[in-house]
C-alpha atoms as a PDB file:
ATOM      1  CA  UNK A   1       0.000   0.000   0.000  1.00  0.00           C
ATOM      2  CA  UNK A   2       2.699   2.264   1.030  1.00  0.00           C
ATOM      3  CA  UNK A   3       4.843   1.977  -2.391  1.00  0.00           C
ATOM      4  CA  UNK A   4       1.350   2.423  -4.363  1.00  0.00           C
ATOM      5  CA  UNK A   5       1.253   5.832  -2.381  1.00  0.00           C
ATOM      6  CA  UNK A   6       4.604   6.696  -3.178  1.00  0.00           C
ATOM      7  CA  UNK A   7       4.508   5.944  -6.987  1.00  0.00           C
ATOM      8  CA  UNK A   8       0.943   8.259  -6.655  1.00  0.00           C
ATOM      9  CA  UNK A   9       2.603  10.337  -5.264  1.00  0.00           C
ATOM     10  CA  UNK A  10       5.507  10.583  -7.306  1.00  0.00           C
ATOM     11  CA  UNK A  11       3.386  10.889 -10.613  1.00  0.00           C
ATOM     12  CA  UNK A  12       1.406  13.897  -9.578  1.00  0.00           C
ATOM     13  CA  UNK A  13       4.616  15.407  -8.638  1.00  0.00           C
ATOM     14  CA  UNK A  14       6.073  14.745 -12.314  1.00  0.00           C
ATOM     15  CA  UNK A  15       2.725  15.924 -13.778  1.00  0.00           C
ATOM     16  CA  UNK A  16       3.272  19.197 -12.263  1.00  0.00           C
ATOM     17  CA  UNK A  17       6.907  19.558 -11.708  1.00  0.00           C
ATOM     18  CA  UNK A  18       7.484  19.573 -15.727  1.00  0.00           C
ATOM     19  CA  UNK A  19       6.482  22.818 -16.391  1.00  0.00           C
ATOM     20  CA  UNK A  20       4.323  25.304 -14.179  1.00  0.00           C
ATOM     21  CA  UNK A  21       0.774  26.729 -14.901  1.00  0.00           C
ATOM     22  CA  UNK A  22       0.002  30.403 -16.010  1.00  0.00           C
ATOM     23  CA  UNK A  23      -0.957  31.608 -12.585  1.00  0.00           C
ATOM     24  CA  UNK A  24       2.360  30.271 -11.089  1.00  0.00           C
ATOM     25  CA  UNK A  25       4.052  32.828 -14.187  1.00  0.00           C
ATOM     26  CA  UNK A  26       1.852  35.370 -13.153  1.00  0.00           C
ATOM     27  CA  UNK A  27       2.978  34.463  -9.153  1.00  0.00           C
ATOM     28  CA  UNK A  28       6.348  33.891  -9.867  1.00  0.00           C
ATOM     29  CA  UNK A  29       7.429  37.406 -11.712  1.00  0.00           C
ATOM     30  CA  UNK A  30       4.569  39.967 -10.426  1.00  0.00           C
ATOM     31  CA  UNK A  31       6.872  40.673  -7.881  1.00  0.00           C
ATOM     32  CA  UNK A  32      10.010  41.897  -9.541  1.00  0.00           C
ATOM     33  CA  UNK A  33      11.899  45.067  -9.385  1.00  0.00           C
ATOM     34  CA  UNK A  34      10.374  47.110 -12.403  1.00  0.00           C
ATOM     35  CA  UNK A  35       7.828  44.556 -13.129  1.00  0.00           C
ATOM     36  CA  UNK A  36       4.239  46.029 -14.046  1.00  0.00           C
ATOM     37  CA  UNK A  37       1.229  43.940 -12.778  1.00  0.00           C
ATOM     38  CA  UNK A  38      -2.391  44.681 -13.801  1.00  0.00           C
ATOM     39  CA  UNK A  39      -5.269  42.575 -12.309  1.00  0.00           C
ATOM     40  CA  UNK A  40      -9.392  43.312 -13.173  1.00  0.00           C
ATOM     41  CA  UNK A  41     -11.554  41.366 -11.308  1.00  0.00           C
ATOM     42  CA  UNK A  42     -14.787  39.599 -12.164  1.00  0.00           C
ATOM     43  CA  UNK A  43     -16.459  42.146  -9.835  1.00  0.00           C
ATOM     44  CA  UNK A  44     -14.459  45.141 -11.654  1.00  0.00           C
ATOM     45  CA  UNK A  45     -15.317  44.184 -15.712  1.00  0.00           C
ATOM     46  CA  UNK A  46     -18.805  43.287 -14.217  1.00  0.00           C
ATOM     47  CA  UNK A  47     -18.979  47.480 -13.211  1.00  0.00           C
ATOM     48  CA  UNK A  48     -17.304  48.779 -16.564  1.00  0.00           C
ATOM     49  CA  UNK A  49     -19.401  46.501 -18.408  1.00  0.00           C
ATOM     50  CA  UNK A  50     -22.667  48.556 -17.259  1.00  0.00           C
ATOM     51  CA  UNK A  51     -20.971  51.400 -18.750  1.00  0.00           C
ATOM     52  CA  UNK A  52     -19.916  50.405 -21.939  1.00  0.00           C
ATOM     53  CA  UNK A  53     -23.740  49.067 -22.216  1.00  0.00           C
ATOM     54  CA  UNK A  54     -24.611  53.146 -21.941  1.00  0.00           C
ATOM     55  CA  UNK A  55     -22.422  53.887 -24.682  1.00  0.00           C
ATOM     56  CA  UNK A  56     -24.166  52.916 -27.772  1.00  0.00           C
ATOM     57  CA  UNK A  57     -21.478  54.206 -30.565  1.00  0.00           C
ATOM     58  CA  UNK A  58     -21.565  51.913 -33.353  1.00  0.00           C
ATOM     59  CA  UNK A  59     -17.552  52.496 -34.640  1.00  0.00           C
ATOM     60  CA  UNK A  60     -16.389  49.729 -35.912  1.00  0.00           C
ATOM     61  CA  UNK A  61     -13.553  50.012 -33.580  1.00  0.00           C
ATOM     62  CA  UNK A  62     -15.939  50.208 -31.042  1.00  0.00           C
ATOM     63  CA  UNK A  63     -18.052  47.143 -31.709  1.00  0.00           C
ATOM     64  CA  UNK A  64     -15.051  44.823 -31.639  1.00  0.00           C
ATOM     65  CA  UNK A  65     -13.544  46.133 -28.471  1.00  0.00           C
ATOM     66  CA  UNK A  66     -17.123  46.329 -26.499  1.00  0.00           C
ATOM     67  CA  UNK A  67     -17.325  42.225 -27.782  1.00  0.00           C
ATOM     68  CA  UNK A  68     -14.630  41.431 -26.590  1.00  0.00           C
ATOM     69  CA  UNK A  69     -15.381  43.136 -23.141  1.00  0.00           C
ATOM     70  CA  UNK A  70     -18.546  42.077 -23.237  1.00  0.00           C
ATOM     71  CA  UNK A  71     -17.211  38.028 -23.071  1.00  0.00           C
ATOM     72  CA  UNK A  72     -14.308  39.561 -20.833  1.00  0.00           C
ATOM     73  CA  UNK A  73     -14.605  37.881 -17.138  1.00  0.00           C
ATOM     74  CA  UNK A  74     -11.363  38.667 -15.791  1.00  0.00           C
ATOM     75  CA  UNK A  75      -7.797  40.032 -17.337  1.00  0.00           C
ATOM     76  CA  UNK A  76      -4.532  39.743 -16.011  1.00  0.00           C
ATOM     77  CA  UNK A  77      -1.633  41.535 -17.726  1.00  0.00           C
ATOM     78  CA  UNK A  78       2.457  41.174 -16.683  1.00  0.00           C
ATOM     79  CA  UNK A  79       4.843  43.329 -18.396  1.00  0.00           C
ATOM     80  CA  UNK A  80       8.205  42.649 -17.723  1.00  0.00           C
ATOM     81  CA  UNK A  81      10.001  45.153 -20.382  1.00  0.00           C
ATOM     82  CA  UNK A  82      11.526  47.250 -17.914  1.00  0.00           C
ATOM     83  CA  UNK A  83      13.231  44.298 -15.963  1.00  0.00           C
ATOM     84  CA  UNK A  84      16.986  43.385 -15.601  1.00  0.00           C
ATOM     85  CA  UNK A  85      18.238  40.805 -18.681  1.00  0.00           C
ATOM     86  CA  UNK A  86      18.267  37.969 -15.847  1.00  0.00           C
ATOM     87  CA  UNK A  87      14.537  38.240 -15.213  1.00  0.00           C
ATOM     88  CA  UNK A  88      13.414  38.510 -18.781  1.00  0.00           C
ATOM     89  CA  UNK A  89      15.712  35.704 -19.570  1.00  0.00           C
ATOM     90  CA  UNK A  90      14.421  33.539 -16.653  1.00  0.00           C
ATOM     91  CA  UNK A  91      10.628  34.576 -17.921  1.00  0.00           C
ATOM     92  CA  UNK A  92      11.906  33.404 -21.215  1.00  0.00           C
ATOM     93  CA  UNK A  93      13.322  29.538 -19.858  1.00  0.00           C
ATOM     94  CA  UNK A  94       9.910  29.415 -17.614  1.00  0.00           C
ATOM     95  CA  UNK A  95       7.392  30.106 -20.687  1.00  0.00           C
ATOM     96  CA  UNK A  96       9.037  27.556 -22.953  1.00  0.00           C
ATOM     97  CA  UNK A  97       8.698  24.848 -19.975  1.00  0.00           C
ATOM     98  CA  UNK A  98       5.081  26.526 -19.511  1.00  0.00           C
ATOM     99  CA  UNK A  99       2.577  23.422 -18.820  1.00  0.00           C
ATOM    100  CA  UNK A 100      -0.103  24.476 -21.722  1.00  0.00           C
ATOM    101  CA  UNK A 101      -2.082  20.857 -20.764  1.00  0.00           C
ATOM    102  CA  UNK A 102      -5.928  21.751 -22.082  1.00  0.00           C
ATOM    103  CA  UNK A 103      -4.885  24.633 -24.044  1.00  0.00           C
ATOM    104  CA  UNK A 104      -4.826  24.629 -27.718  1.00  0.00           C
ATOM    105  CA  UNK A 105      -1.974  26.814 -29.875  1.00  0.00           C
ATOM    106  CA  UNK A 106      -3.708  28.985 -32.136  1.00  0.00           C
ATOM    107  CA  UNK A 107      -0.701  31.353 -33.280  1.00  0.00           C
ATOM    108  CA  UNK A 108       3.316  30.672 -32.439  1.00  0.00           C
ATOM    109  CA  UNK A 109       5.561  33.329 -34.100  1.00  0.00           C
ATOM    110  CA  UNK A 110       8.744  34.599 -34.047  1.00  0.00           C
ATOM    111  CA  UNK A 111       9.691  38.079 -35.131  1.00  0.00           C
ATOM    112  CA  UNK A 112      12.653  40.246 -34.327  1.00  0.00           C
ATOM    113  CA  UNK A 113      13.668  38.154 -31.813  1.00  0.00           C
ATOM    114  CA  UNK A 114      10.624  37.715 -30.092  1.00  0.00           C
ATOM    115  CA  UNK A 115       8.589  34.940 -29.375  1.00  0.00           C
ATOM    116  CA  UNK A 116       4.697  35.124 -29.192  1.00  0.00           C
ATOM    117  CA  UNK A 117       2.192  32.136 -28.511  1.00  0.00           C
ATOM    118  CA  UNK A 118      -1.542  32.578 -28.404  1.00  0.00           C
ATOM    119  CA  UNK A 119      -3.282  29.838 -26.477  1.00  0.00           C
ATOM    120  CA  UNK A 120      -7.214  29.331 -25.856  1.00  0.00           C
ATOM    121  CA  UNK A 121      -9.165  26.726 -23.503  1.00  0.00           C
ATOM    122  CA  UNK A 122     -12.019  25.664 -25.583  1.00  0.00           C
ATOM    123  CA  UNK A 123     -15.528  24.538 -24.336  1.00  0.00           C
ATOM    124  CA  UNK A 124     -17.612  22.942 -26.913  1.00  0.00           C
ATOM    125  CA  UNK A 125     -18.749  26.315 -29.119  1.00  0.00           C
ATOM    126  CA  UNK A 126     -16.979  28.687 -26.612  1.00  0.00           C
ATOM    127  CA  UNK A 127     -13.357  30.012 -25.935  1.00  0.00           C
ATOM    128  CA  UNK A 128     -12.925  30.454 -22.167  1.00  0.00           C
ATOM    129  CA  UNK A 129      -9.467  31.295 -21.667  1.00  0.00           C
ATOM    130  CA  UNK A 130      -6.914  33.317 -23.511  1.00  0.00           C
ATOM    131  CA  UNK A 131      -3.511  33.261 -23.371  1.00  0.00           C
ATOM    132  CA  UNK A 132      -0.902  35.835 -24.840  1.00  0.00           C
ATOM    133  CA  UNK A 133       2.847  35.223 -23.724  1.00  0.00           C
ATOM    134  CA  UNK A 134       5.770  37.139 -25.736  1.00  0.00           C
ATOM    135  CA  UNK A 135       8.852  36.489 -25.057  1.00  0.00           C
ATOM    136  CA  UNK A 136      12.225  38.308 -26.207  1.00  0.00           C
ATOM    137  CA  UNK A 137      15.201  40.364 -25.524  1.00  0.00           C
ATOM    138  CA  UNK A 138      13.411  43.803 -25.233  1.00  0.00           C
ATOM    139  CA  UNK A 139       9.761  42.468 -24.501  1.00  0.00           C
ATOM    140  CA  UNK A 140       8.448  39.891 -22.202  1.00  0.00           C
ATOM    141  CA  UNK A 141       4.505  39.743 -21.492  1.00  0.00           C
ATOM    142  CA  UNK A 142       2.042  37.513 -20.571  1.00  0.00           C
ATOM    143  CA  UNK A 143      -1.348  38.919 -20.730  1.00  0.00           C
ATOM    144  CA  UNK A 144      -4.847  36.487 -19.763  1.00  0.00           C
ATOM    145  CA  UNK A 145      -8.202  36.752 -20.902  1.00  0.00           C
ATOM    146  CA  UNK A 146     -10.557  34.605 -18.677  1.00  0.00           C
ATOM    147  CA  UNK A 147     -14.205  34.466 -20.197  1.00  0.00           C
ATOM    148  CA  UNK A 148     -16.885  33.312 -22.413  1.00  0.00           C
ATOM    149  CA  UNK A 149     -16.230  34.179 -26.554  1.00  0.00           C
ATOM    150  CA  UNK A 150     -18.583  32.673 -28.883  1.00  0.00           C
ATOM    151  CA  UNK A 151     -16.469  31.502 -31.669  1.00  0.00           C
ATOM    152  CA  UNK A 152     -18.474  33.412 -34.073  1.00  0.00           C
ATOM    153  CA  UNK A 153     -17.890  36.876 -32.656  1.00  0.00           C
ATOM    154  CA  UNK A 154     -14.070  35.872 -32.913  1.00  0.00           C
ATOM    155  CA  UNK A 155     -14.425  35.122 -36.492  1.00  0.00           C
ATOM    156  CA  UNK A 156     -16.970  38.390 -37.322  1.00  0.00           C
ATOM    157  CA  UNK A 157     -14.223  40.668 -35.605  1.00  0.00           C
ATOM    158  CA  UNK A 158     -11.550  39.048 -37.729  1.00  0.00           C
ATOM    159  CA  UNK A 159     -13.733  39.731 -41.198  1.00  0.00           C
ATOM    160  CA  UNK A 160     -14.177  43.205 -39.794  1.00  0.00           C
ATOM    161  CA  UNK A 161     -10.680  43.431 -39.426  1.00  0.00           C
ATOM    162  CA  UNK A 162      -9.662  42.339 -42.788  1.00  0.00           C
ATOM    163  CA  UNK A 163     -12.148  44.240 -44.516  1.00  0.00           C
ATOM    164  CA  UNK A 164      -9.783  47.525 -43.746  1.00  0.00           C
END
């Protein structure tokens, strides 16, 4: 019984130990000299939400933003540009080990040096989670979208995009 324990035991560690969630990125370099750390709570979009549902301006710009806020539950945003090299180069190491179990890639691209990878949880017809990390020698972000976007708004935004 004991070694069945340990060998449990063992396996959850291994499951976790390989690479660390979003939150623990979030946890782990939110508290960094020069680091800039922006949290909205569920209760805070709920209250700018009622205000954006006053203003009825039908720009374009406007529409795609307010649906966007509109599936919005939560945002969490981590800019690490103004750190030292070691940070940005430890935030670099930690987001290619970054356990992305139940996420799917939608975008990975490299530009300039910089990485970027766009993840999204998916549940059935909705995307409930997005996930925005960039990684590079001047920039390093990771940036969180926790909500509810129908699939379809996603796509109308991008045809209203690509109509300009």
């Amino acid at each position: 019984m004991k070694k069945l324990l340990f060998i449990l035991v063992c396996a959850m560690a291994c499951q976790t130990g390989f690479g660390q969630n979003f939150n623990g990125l979030f946890d782990e370099f939110k508290h960094e000299k020069n680091a800039d750390y922006l949290s909205v709570s569920p209760f805070l979009m709920t209250i700018g939400k009622w205000f954006i549902q006053m203003d009825q301006d039908n720009d374009p710009d406007d529409i795609v933003a307010k649906t966007f806020i509109k599936g919005t539950k939560a945002i969490k945003v981590l800019d690490l540009g103004d750190c030292s090299t070691e940070v940005k180069n430890r935030f670099q190491q930690s987001v290619k080990k970054m356990n992305a179990k139940g996420y799917e890639e939608l975008v990975r691209a490299k530009d300039d040096g910089e990485d970027v990878r766009i993840l999204t949880k998916m549940d059935k017809k909705f995307i409930r989670d997005v996930i925005i990390a960039v990684s590079g020698d001047d920039d390093c972000s990771l940036i969180q979208l926790d909500g509810k976007f129908l699939l379809d708004d996603i796509m109308n935004i991008i045809k209203e995009e690509n109509k300009d």
